[in-house]
Protein backbone atom coordinates (compact mmCIF):
# COMPACT_ATOMS: atom_id res chain seq x y z
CA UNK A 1 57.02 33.87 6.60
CA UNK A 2 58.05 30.11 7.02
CA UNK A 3 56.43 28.75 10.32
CA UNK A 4 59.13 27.30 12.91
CA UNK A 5 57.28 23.91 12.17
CA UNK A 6 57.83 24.13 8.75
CA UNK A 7 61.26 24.72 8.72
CA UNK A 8 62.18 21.84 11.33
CA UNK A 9 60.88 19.70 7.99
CA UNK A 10 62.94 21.10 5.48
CA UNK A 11 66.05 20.01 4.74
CA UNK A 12 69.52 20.59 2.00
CA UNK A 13 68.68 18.89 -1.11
CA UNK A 14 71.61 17.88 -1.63
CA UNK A 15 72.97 16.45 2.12
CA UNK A 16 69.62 16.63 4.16
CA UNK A 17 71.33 18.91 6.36
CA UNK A 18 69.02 20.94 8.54
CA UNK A 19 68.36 25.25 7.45
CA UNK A 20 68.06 28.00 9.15
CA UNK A 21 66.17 31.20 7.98
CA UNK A 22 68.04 34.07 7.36
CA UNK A 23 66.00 36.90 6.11
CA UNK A 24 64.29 35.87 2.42
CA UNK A 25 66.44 32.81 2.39
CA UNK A 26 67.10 29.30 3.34
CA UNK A 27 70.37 28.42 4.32
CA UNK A 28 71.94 24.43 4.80
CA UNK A 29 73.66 24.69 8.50
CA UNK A 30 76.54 22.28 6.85
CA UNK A 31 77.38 23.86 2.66
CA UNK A 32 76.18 27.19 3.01
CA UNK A 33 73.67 27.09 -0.18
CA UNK A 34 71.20 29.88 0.10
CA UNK A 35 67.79 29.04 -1.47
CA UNK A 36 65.44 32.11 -2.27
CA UNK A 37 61.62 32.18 -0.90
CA UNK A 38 59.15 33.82 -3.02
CA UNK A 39 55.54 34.30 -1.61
CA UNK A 40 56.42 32.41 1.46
CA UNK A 41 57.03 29.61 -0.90
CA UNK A 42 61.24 27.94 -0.85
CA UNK A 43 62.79 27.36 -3.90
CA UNK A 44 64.51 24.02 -2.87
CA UNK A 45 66.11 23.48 -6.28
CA UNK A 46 70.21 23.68 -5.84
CA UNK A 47 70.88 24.58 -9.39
CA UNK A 48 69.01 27.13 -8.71
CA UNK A 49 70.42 28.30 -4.96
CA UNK A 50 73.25 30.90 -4.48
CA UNK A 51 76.62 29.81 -3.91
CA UNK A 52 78.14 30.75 -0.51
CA UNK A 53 80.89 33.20 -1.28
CA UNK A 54 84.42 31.89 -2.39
CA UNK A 55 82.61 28.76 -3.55
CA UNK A 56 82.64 28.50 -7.61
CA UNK A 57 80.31 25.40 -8.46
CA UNK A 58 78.32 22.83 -6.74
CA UNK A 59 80.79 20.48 -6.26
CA UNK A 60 82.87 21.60 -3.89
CA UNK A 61 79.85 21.84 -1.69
CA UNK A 62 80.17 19.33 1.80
CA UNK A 63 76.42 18.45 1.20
CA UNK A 64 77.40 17.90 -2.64
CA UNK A 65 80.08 14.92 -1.64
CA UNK A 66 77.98 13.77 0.86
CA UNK A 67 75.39 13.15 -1.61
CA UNK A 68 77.75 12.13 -4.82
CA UNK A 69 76.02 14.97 -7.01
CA UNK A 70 79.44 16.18 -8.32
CA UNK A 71 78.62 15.77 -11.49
CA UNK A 72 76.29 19.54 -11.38
């Protein structure tokens, strides 16, 4: 389990907007990208995060524009 000091460090790849925990997941308050956590460990890679639902690629993320990675 991620400690509530821990996750007031971690941040959206992508936009450095804050998470919250939901379950076995990360999720940026402003996009919506889910990352997994395996072993108490987050995978903070966005290729690798789930999409939020209706949302078909990385760029049409908020946090994606905000950081000009629309090139994924």
């Amino acid at each position: 389990m991620i400690k509530d000091d821990m996750l007031a460090l971690l941040v959206c790849p992508l936009g450095r907007a804050p998470l919250r925990l939901e379950g076995e997941s990360l999720v940026c308050t402003r996009c919506g990208l889910r990352y997994a956590i395996h072993d108490d460990i987050p995978n903070m890679l966005y290729e690798e995060a789930e999409l939020p639902p209706g949302v078909k690629s990385i760029a049409d993320l908020a946090c994606s524009r905000t950081a000009d990675v629309a090139k994924a």
